[in-house]
N, C-alpha and C. Protein backbone atom coordinates (compact mmCIF):
# COMPACT_ATOMS: atom_id res chain seq x y z
N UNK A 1 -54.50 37.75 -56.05
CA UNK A 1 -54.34 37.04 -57.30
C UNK A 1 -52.98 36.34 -57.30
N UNK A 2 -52.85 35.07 -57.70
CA UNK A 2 -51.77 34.10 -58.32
C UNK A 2 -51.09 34.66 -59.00
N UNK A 3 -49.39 34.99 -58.43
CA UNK A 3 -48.55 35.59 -59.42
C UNK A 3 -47.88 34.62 -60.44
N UNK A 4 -48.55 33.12 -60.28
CA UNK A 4 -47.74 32.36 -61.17
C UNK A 4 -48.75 32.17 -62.53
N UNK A 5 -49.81 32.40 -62.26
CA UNK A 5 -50.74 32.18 -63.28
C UNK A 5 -51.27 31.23 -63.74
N UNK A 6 -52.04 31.07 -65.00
CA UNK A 6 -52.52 29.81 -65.18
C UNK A 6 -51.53 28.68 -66.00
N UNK A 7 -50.12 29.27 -66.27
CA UNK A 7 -49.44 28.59 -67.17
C UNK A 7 -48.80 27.63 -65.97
N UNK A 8 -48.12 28.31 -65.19
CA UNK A 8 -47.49 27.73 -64.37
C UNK A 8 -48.68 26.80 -63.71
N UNK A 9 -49.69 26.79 -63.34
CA UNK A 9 -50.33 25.66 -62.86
C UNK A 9 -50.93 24.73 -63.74
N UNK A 10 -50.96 24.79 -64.88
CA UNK A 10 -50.91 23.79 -65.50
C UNK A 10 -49.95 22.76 -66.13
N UNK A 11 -48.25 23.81 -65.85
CA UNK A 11 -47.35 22.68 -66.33
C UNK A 11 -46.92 21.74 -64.97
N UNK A 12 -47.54 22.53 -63.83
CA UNK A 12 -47.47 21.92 -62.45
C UNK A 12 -48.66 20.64 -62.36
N UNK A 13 -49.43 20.87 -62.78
CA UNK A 13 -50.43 19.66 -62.91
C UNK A 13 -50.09 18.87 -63.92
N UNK A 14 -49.47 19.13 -65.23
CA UNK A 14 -48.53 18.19 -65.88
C UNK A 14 -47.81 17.15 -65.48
N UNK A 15 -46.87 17.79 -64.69
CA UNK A 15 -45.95 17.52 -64.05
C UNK A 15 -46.19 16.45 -62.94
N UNK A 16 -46.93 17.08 -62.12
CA UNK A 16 -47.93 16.15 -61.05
C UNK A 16 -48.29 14.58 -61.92
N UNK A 17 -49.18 14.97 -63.08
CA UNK A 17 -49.89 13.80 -64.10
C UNK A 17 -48.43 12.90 -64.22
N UNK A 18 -47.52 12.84 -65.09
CA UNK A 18 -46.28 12.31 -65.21
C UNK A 18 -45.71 11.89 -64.17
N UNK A 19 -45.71 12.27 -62.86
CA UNK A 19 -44.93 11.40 -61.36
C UNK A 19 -46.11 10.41 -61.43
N UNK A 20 -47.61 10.39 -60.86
CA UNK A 20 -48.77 9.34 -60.98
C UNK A 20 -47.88 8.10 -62.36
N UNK A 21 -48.69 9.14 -63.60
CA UNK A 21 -48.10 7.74 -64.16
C UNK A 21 -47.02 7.14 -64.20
N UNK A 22 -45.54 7.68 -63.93
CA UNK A 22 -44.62 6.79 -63.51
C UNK A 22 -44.56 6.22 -62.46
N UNK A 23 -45.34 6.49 -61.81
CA UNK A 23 -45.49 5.52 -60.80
C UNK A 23 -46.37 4.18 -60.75
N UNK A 24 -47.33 4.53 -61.85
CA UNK A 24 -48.23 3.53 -61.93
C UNK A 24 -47.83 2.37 -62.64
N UNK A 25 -47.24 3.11 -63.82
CA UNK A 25 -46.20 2.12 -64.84
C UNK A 25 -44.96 1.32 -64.12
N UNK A 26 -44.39 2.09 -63.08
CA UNK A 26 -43.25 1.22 -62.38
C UNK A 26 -43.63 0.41 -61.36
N UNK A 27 -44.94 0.49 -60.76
CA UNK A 27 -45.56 0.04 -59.29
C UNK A 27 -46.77 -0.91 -59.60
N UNK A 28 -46.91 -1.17 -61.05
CA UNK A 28 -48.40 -1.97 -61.39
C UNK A 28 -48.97 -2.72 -59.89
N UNK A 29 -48.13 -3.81 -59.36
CA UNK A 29 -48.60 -4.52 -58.63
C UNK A 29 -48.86 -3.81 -57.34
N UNK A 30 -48.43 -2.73 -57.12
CA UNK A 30 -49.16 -2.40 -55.85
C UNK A 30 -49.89 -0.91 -55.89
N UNK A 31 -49.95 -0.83 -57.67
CA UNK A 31 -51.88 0.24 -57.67
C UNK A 31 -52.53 -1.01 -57.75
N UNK A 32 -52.16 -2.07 -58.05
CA UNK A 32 -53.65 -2.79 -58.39
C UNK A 32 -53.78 -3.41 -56.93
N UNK A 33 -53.28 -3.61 -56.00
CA UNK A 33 -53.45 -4.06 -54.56
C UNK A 33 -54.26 -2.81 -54.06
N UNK A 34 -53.20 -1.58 -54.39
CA UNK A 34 -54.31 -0.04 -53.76
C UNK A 34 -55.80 0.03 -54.38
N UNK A 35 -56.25 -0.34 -55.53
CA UNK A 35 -57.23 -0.60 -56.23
C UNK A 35 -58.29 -1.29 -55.08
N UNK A 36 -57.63 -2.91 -55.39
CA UNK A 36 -58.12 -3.84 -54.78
C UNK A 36 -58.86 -3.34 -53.35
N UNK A 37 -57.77 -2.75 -52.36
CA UNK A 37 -57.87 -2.74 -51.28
C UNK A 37 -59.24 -1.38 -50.81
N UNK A 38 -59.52 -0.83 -51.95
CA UNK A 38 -60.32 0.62 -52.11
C UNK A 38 -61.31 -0.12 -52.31
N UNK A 39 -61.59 -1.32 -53.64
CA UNK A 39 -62.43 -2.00 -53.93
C UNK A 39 -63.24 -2.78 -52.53
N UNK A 40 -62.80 -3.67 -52.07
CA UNK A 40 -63.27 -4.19 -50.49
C UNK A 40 -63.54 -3.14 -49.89
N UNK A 41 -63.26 -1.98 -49.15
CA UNK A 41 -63.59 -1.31 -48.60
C UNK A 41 -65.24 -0.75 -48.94
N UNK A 42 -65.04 -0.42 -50.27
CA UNK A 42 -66.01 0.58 -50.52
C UNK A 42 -67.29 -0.88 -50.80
N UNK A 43 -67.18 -1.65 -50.77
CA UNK A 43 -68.06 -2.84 -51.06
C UNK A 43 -68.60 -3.88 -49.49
N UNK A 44 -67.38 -3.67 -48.85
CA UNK A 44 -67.45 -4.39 -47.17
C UNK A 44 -68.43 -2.85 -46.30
N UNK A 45 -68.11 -1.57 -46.76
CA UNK A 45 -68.99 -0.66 -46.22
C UNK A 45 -70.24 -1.09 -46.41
N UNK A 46 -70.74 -1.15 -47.73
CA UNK A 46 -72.26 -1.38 -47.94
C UNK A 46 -72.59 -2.53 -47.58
N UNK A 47 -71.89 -3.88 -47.24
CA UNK A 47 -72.30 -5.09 -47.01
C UNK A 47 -72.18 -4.82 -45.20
N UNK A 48 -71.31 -3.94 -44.77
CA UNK A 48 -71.55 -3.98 -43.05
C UNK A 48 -73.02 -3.66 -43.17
N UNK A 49 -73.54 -2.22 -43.82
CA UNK A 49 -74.84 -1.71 -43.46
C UNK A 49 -75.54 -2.81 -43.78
N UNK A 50 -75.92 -3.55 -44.73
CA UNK A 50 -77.04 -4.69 -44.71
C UNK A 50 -76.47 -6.29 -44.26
N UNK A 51 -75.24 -6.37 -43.14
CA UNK A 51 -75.23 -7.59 -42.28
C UNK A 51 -76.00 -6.70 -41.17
N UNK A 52 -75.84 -5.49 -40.83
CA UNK A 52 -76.82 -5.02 -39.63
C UNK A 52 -78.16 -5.18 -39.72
N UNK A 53 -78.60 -4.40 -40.80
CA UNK A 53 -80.10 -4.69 -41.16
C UNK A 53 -80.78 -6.14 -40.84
N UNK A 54 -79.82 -7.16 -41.59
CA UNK A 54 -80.26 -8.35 -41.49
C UNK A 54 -79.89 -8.59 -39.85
N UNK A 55 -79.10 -8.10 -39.21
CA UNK A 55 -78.99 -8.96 -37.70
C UNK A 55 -80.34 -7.86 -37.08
N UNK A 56 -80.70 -7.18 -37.32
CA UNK A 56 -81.44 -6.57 -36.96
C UNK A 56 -83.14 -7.28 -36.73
N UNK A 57 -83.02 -7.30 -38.18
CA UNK A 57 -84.01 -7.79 -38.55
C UNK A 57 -84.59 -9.17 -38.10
N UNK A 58 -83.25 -10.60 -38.25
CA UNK A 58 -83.32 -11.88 -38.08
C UNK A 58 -83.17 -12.27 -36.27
N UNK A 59 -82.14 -11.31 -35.50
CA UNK A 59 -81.93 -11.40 -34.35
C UNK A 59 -82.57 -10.05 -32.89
N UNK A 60 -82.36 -8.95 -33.69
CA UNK A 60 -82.34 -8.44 -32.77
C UNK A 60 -84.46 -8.13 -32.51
N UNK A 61 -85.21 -7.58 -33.60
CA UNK A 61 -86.25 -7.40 -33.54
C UNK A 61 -86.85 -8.72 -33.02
N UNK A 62 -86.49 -10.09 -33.06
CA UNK A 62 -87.54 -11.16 -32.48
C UNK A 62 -87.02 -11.48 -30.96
N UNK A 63 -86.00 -10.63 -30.47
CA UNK A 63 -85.50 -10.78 -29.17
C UNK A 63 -86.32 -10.03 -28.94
N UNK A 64 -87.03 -8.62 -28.83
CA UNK A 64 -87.34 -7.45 -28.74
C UNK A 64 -88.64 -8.02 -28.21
N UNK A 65 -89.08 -8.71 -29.27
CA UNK A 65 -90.49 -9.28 -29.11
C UNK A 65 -91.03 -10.46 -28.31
N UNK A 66 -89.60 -11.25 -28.16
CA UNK A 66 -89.62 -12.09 -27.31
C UNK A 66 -89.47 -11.67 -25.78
N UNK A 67 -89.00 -10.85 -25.48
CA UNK A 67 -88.33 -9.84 -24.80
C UNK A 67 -86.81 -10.89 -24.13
N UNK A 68 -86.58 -12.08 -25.06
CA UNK A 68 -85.26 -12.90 -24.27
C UNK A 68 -84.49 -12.78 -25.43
N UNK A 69 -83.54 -13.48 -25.78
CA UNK A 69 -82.48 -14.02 -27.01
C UNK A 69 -81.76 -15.00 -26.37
N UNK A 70 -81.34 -16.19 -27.39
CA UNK A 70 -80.57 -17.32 -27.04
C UNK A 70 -79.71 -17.01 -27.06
N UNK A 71 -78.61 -17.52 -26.77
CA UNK A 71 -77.03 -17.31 -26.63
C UNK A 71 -76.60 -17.57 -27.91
N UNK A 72 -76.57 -18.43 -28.37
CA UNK A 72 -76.07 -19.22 -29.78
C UNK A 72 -77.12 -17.74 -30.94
N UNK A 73 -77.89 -16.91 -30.64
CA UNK A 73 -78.31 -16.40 -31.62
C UNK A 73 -77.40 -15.50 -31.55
N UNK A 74 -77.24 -14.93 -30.27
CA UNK A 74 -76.09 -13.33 -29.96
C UNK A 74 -74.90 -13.81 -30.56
N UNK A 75 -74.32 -14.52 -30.44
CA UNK A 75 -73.11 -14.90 -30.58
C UNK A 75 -73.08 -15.21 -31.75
N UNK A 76 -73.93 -15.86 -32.64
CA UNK A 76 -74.04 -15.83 -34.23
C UNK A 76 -74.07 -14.40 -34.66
N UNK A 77 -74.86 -13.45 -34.58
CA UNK A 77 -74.64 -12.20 -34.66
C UNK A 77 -73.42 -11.84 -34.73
N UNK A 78 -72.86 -11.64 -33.53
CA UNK A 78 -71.63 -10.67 -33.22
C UNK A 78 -70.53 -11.34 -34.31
N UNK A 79 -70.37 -12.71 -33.89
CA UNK A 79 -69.19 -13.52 -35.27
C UNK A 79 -69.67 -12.23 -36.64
N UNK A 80 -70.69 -12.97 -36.97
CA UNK A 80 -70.75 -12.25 -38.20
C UNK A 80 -70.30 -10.93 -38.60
N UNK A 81 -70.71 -9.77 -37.07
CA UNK A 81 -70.87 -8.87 -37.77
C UNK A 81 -69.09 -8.40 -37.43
N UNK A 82 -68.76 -8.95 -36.60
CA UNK A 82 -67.52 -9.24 -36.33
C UNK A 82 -66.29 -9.67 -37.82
N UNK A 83 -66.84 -10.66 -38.45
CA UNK A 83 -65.94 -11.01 -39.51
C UNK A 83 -66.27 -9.71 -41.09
N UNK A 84 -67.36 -9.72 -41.02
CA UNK A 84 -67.39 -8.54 -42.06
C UNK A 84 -66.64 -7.17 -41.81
N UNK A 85 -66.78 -6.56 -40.48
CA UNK A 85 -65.96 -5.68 -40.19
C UNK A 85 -64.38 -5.70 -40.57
N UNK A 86 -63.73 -7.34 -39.67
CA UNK A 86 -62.47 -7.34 -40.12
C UNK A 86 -62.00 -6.90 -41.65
N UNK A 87 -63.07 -7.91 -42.46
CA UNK A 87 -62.66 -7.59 -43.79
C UNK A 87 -62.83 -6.04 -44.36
N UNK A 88 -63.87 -5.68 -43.91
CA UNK A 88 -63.18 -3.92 -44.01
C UNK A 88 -62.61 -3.78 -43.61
N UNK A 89 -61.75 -3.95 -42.16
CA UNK A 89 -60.64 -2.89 -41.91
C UNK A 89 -59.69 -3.20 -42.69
N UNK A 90 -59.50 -4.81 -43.09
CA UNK A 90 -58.55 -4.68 -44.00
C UNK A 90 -58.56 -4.16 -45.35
N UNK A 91 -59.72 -3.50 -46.42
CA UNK A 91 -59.56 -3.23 -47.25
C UNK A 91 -58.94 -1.75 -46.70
N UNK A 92 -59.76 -1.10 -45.52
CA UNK A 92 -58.87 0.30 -45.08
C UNK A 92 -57.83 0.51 -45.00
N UNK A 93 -56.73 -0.30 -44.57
CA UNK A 93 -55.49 -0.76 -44.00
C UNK A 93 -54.50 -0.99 -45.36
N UNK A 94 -55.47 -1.57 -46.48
CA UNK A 94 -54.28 -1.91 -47.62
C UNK A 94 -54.25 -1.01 -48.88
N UNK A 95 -55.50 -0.12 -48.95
CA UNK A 95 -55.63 0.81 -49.58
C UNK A 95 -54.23 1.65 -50.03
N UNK A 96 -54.04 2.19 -48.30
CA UNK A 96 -53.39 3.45 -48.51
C UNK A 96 -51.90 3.17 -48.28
N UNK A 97 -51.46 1.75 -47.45
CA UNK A 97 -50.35 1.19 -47.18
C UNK A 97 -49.66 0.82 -49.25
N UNK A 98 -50.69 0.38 -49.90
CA UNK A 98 -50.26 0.08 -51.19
C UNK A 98 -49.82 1.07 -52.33
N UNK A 99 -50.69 2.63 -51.76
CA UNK A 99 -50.56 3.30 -52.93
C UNK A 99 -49.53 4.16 -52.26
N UNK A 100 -49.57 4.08 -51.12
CA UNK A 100 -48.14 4.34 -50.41
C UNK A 100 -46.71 4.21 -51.05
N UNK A 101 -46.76 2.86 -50.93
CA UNK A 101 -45.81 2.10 -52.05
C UNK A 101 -45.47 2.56 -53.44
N UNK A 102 -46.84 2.75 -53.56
CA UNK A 102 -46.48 3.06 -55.08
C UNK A 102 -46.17 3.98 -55.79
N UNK A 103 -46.94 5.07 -55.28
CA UNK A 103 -46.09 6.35 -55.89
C UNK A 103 -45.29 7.00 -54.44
């Protein structure tokens, strides 16, 4: 059993609450970048899974069936799935670099 009890962990989670919000209040511009950057992430995740689906679907299943693929189709693919990725890594990358910052 916790010899500090429940008092002490709640003026500790107080306490905790009050550093956050001074930090949030002194750092606005870079929770709302950490925001931002959580926002893309968690939105570029679900848009990687359905640019795959769709390359799946538009490129890779009619190669399958064709049993060939054009060059200009692969390479349309990969760009794509290529540029959506970047933009997640960067929402990964600015997330935690921002709230870093901030508190």
């Amino acid at each position: 059993m916790s010899t500090l009890g429940p008092v002490a962990s709640t003026a500790t989670l107080r306490a905790g609450w009050r550093v956050i919000g001074r930090g949030v209040r002194e750092e606005k511009g870079w929770v709302a970048l950490a925001i931002a950057g959580a926002t893309v992430y968690g939105i570029m995740t679900v848009g990687t899974a359905w640019v795959i689906g769709r390359i799946v679907h538009d490129t890779v299943a009619p190669a399958i069936a064709a049993q060939s693929i054009a060059t200009p189709d692969l390479v349309r693919a990969a760009l794509i799935l290529v540029a959506v990725v970047l933009v997640n890594v960067v929402g990964i990358v600015v997330r935690p670099v921002a709230a870093g910052v901030a508190v």
